[in-house]
Protein backbone atom coordinates (compact mmCIF):
# COMPACT_ATOMS: atom_id res chain seq x y z
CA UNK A 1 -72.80 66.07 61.01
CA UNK A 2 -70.12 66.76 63.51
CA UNK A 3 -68.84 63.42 65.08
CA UNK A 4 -69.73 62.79 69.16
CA UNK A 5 -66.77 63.50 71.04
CA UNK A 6 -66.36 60.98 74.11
CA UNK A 7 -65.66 62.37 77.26
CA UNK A 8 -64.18 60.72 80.53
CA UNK A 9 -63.38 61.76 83.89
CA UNK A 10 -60.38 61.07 86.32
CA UNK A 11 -61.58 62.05 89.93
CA UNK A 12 -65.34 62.01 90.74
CA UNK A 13 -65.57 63.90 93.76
CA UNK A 14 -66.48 67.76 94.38
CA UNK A 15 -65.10 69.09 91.13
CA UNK A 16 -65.30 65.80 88.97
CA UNK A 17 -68.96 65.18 89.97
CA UNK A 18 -70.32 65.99 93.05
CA UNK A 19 -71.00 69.89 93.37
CA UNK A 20 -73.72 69.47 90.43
CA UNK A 21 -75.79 68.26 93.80
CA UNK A 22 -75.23 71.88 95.13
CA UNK A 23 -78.63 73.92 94.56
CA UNK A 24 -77.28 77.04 95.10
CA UNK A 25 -74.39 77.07 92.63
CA UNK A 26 -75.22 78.12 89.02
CA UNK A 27 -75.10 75.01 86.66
CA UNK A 28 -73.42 72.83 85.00
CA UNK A 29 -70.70 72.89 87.72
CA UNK A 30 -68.80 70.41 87.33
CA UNK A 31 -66.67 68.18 84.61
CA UNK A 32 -69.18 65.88 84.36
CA UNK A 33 -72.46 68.20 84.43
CA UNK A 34 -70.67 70.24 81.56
CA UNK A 35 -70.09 67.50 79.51
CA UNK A 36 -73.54 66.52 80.09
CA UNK A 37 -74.70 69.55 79.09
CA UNK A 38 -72.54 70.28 75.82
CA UNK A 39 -74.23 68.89 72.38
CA UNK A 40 -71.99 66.56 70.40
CA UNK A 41 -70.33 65.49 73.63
CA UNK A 42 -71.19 62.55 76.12
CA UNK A 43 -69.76 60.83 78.55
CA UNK A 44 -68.04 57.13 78.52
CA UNK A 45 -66.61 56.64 81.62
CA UNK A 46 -65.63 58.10 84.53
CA UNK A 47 -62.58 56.35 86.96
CA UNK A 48 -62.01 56.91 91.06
CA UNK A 49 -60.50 55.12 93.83
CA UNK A 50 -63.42 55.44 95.80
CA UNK A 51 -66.12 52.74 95.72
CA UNK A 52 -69.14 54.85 96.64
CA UNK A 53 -68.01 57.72 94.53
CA UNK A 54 -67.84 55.48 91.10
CA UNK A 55 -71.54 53.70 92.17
CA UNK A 56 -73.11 57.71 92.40
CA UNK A 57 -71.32 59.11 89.25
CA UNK A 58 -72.87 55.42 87.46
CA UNK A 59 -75.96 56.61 88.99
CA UNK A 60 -76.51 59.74 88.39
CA UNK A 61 -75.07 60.24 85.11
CA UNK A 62 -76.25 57.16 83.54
CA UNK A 63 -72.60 55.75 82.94
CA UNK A 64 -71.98 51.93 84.05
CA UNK A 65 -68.20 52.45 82.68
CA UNK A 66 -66.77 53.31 85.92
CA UNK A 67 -63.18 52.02 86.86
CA UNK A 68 -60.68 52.16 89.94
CA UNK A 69 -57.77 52.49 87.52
CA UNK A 70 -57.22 54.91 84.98
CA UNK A 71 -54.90 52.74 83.13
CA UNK A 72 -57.27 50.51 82.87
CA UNK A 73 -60.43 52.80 81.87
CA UNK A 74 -58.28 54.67 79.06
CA UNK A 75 -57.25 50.94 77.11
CA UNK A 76 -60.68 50.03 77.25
CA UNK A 77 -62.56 52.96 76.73
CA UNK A 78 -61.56 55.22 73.48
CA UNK A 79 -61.21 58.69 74.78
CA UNK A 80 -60.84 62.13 73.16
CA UNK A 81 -61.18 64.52 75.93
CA UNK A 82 -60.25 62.99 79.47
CA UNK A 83 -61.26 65.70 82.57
CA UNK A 84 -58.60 65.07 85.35
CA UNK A 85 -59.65 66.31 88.82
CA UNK A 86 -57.47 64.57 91.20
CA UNK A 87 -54.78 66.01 93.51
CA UNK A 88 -52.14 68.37 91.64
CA UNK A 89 -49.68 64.99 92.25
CA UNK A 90 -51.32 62.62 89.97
CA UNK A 91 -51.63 65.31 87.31
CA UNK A 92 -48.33 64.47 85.20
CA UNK A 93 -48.43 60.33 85.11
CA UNK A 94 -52.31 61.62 83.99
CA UNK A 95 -51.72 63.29 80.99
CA UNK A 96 -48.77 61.43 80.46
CA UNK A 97 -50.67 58.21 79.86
CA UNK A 98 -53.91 60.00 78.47
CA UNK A 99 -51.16 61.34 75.68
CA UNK A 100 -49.91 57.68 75.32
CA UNK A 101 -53.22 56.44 74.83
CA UNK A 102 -54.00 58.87 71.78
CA UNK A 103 -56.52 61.29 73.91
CA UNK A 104 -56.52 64.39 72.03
CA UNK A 105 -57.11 66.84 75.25
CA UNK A 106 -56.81 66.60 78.80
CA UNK A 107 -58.99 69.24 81.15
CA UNK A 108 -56.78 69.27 83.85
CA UNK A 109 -57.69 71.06 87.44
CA UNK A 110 -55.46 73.73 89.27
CA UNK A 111 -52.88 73.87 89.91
CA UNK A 112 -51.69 72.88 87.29
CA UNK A 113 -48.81 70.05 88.82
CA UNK A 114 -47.41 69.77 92.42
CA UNK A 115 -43.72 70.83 91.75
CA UNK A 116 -42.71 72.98 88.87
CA UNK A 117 -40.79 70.47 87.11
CA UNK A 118 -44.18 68.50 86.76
CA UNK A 119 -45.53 71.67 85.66
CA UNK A 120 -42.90 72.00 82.95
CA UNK A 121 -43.38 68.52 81.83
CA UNK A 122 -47.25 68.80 81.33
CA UNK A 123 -46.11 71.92 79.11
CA UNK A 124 -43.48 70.41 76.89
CA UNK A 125 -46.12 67.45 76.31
CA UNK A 126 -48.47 70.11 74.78
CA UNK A 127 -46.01 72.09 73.25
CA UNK A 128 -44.66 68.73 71.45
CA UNK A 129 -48.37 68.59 70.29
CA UNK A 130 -48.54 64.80 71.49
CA UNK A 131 -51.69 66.16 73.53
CA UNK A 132 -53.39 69.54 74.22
CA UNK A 133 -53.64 70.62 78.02
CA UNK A 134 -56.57 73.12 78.91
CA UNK A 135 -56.19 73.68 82.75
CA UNK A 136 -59.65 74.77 84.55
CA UNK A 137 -58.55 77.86 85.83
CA UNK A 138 -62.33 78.31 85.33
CA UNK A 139 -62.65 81.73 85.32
CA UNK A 140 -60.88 82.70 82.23
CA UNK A 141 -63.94 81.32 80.94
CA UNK A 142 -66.75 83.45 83.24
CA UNK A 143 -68.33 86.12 81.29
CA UNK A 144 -68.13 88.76 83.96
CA UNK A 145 -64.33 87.75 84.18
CA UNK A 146 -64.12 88.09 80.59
CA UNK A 147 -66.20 91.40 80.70
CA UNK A 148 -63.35 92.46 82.85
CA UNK A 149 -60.80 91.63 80.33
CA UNK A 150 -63.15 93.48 77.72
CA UNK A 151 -62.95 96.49 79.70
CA UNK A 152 -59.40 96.87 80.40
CA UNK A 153 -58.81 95.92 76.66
CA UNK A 154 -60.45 98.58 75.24
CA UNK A 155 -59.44 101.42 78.22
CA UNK A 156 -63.07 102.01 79.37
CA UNK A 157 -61.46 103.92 82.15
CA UNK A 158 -58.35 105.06 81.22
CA UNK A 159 -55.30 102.70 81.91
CA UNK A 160 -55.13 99.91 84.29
CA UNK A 161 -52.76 101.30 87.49
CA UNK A 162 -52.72 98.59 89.77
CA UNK A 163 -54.86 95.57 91.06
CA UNK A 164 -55.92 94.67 94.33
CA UNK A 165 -57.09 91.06 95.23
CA UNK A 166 -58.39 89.68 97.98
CA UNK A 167 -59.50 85.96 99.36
CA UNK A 168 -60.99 84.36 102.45
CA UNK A 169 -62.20 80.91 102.62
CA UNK A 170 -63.84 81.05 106.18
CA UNK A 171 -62.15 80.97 109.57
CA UNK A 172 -60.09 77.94 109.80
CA UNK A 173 -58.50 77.30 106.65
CA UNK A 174 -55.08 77.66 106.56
CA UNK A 175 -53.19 80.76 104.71
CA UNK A 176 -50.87 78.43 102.57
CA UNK A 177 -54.30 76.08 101.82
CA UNK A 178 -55.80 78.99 100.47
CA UNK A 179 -52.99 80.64 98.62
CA UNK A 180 -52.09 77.06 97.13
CA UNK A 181 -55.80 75.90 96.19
CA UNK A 182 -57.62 79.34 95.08
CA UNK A 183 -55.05 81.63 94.86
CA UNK A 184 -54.21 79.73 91.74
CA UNK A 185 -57.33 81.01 90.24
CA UNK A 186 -57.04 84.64 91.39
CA UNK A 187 -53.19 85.66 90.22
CA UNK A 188 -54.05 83.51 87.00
CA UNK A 189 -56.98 85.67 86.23
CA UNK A 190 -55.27 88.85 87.14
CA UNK A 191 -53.07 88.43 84.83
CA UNK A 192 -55.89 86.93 82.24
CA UNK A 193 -57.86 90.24 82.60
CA UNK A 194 -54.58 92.31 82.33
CA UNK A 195 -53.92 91.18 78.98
CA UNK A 196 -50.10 89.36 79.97
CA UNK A 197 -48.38 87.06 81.92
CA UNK A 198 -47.87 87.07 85.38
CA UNK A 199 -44.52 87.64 86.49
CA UNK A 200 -42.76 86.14 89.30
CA UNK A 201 -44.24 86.67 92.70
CA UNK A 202 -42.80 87.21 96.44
CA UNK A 203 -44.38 87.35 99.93
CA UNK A 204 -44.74 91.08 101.00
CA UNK A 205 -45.99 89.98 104.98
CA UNK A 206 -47.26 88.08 107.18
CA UNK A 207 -47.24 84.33 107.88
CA UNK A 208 -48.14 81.99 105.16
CA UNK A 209 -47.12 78.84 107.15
CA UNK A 210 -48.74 79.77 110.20
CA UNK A 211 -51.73 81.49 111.53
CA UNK A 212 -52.46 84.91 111.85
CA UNK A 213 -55.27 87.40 110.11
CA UNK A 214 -53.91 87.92 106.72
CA UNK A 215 -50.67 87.47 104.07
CA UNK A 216 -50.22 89.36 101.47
CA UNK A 217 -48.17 88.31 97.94
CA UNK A 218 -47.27 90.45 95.23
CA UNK A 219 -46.51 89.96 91.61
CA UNK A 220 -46.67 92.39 88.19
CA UNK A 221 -48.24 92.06 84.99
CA UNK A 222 -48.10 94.15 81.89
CA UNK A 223 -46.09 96.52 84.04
CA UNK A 224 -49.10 96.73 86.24
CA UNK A 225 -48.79 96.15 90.23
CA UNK A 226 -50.95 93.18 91.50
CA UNK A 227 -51.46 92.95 95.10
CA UNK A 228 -53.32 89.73 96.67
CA UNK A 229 -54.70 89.44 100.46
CA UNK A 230 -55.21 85.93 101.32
CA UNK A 231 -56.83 86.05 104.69
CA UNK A 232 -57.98 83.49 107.80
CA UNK A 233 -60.16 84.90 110.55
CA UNK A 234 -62.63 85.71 108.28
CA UNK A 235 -66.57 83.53 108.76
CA UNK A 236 -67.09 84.12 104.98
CA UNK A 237 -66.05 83.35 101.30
CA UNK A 238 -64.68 86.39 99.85
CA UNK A 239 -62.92 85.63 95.99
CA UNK A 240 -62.32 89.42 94.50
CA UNK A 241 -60.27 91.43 92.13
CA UNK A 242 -60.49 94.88 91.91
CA UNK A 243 -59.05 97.08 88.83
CA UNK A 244 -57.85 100.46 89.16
CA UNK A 245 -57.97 102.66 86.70
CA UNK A 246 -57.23 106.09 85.98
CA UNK A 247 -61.22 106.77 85.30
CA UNK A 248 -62.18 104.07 86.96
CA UNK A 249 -62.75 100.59 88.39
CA UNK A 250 -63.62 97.01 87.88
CA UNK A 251 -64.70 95.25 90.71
CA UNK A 252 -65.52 91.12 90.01
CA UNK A 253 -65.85 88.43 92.16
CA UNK A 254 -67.87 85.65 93.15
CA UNK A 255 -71.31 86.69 92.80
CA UNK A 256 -71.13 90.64 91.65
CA UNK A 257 -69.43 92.47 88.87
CA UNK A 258 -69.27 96.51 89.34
CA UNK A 259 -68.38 99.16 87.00
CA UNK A 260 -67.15 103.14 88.70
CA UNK A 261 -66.27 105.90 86.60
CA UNK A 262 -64.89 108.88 87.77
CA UNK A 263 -67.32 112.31 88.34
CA UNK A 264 -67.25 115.27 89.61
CA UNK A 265 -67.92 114.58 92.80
CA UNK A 266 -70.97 115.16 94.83
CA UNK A 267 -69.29 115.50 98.06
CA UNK A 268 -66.59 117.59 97.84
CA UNK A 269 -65.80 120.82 95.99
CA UNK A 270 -62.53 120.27 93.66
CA UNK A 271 -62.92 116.82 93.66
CA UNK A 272 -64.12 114.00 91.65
CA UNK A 273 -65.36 110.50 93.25
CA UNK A 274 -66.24 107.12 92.24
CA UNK A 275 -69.80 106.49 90.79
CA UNK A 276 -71.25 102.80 89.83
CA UNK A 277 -72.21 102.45 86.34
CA UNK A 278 -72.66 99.00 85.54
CA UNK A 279 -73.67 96.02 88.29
CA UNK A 280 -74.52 92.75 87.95
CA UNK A 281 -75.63 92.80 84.16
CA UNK A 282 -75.38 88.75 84.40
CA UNK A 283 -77.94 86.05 84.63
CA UNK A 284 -75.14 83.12 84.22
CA UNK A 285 -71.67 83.55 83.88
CA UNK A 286 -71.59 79.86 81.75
CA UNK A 287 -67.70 79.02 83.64
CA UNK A 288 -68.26 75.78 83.01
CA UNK A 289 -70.14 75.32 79.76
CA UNK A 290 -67.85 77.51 78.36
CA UNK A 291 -64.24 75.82 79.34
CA UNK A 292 -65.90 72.64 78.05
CA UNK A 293 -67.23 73.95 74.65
CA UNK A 294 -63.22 74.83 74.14
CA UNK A 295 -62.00 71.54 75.00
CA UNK A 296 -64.31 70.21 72.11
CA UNK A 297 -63.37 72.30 69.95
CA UNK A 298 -60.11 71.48 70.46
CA UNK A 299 -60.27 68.34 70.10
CA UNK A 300 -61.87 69.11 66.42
CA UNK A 301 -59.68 71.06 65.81
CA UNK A 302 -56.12 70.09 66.36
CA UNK A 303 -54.31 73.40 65.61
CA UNK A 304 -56.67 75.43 67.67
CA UNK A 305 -54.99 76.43 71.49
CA UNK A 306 -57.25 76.71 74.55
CA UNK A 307 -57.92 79.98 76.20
CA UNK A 308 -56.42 78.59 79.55
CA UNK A 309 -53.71 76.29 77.68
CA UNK A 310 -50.95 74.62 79.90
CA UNK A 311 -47.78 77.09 79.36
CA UNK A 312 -50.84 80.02 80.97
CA UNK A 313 -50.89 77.86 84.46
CA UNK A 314 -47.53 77.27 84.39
CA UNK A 315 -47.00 81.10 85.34
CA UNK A 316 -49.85 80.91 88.09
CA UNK A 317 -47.86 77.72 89.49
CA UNK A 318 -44.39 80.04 89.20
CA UNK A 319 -45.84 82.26 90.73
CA UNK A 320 -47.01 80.83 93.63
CA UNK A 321 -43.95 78.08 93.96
CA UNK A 322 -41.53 81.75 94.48
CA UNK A 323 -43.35 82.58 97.22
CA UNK A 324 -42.58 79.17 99.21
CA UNK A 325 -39.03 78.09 99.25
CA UNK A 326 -39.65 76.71 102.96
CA UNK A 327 -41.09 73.84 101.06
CA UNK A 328 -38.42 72.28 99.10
CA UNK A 329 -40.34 69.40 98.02
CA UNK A 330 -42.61 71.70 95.87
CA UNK A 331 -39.87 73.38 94.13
C-alpha cells in the first residue's frame, strides 16, 4: 500500500485556499482543494500571517495545524510536499528552509522568484537534488493546453509559423501587473505547447510602466515567432494563445479550445479559408488535480522531474525580467 504523503501549505489566501469558495471556477482550484482531492495525500498544516485566514483554512479543511511562521510549522510538522503561495519575494528563504528541513518537493507559485538571481538559486537547489521545485505554471497541466501541445507535436496542421497571445485583466489593472502576474503563465505555456524553451524577450511598443490601451512583448521559441498583447482598457478577462499553422490553427484559452483547418474556401474562388473542426471537446481540464498528482509522484519517486520543474520558469522569469530594465531592483 502506497504510504500517505503529507501535504502543507505556505500562503492561504486566493491561490493557497480561498478560490475553492468560487462556484463558478471548475474544481479543485486551489493548493489546498487539490490536495484534498488527491488519494494517498492529505493535508497537515497549513501556515499564514493572517489571523482570519489560518482560523478559515482550520475550518474548512478540517486542519487545526495552522501556524504564523513557517519555520515554525515545518520543525514541527513532518512535511513531504510543502505548496508555497506567497509573494514571488518569500519564494527563495521558502524552499530554502523547506530543503533544510528534508521536504522532498516544494509547489511553488509564479513567478517563479522576484529577481533572477533568486530564480537561479531556487534552480541550483533542485538541480543539486537537495529538493525538487514544481512551479504552478498551472496550465502545463490543463488538458486543452496539453491538447495543444498534442497537436503541434504531431503537425495536425502542418508546421507551427508563429503564435499570437493576448491578455486583459479588466480595465484598471496595470500593464506591468498583468505582464508580471499572468503573463508568466502565457509565454511559459507558449513555449510549453511549442515543444522548447522560450528565448529571451523584448518590448516591441507601447507603455508597460504607464497607461495606455495595449503593450506588446515578443520572444521566439523553437524558431517560432511568439507575439503577446497585454492590454488595459479592456471590461473583461481575456487569457488566449492562438497557433498558426500552415493548415491550420489552435486557438486555447480560458474557457474554449478551437481547432481550424484549412478548405477550399466557400467564399472566394482560388482561395482556401479557415473552417472549425474541433471546439470545446472538454468537460474539465483537471489544472489542478493534475499538477498535484505530479508533485506526489515526485515525491515517490525521487528521480522522476516535474512537467513544470524549476529550470522551465526560470525562462518565463528571463523572459519577462529582459523586458524591464527600468526596474533595477528586479534584475
Amino acid at each position: 500500500m502506497a504510504e500517505t504523503l503529507r501535504h502543507a501549505v505556505v500562503g492561504l489566501g486566493r491561490i493557497g485556499s480561498l478560490l475553492e469558495e468560487d462556484v463558478l471556477r471548475e474544481k479543485p482550484c486551489t493548493h489546498a482543494g487539490a490536495v484534498s482531492a488527491t488519494a494517498g495525500s492529505c493535508l497537515v498544516a497549513g501556515c499564514d500571517i493572517i489571523e482570519e485566514r489560518r482560523a478559515r483554512f482550520a475550518e474548512r479543511w478540517g486542519c487545526e495545524a495552522v501556524y504564523r511562521d513557517y519555520r515554525q510549522m515545518l520543525a514541527e510538522q513532518p512535511t513531504d510536499v510543502l505548496h508555497i503561495a506567497t509573494d514571488p519575494e518569500t519564494h527563495y528563504p521558502i524552499v530554502k528552509a523547506a530543503a533544510d528541513a528534508g521536504v522532498r518537493v516544494a509547489v511553488c507559485e509564479k513567478p517563479l522568484a522576484h529577481t533572477w538571481r533568486a530564480s537561479r538559486a531556487i534552480v541550483r537547489l533542485d538541480r543539486e537534488r537537495r529538493i525538487t521545485v514544481l512551479v504552478n505554471h498551472e496550465r502545463r497541466y490543463s488538458n486543452d493546453y496539453l491538447e495543444a501541445r498534442a497537436a503541434v507535436a504531431e503537425r495536425r496542421y502542418g508546421e507551427p509559423l508563429a503564435v499570437q497571445a493576448r491578455l486583459y485583466f479588466g480595465r484598471t489593472r496595470g500593464l506591468w501587473s498583468m505582464l508580471w502576474h499572468d503573463g508568466t503563465h502565457l509565454l511559459d505555456v507558449a513555449g510549453f505547447v511549442l515543444g522548447a524553451p522560450l528565448e529571451r524577450a523584448h518590448r516591441l511598443q507601447g507603455n508597460l510602466r504607464g497607461g495606455g490601451t495595449s503593450a506588446w512583448v515578443a520572444a521566439r521559441a523553437a524558431g517560432v515567432p511568439v507575439v503577446l498583447e497585454i492590454g488595459g482598457g479592456r471590461d473583461h478577462l481575456l487569457f488566449e494563445l492562438i497557433v498558426s499553422c500552415e493548415r491550420g490553427e489552435i486557438h486555447v484559452g480560458n474557457g474554449f479550445y478551437r481547432e481550424y483547418e484549412s478548405v477550399e474556401s466557400p467564399y472566394y474562388e482560388g482561395y482556401r479559408s479557415l473552417q472549425p473542426v474541433r471546439e470545446n471537446p472538454f468537460q474539465e481540464t483537471g489544472y489542478f488535480r493534475n499538477m498535484v498528482a505530479d508533485a506526489a509522484a515526485c515525491a515517490r519517486e525521487p528521480e522522476r522531474r516535474p512537467v513544470s520543474g524549476a529550470a522551465d520558469a526560470e525562462h518565463a522569469t528571463r523572459a519577462i525580467f529582459s523586458v524591464r530594465p527600468f526596474l533595477a531592483q528586479f534584475g
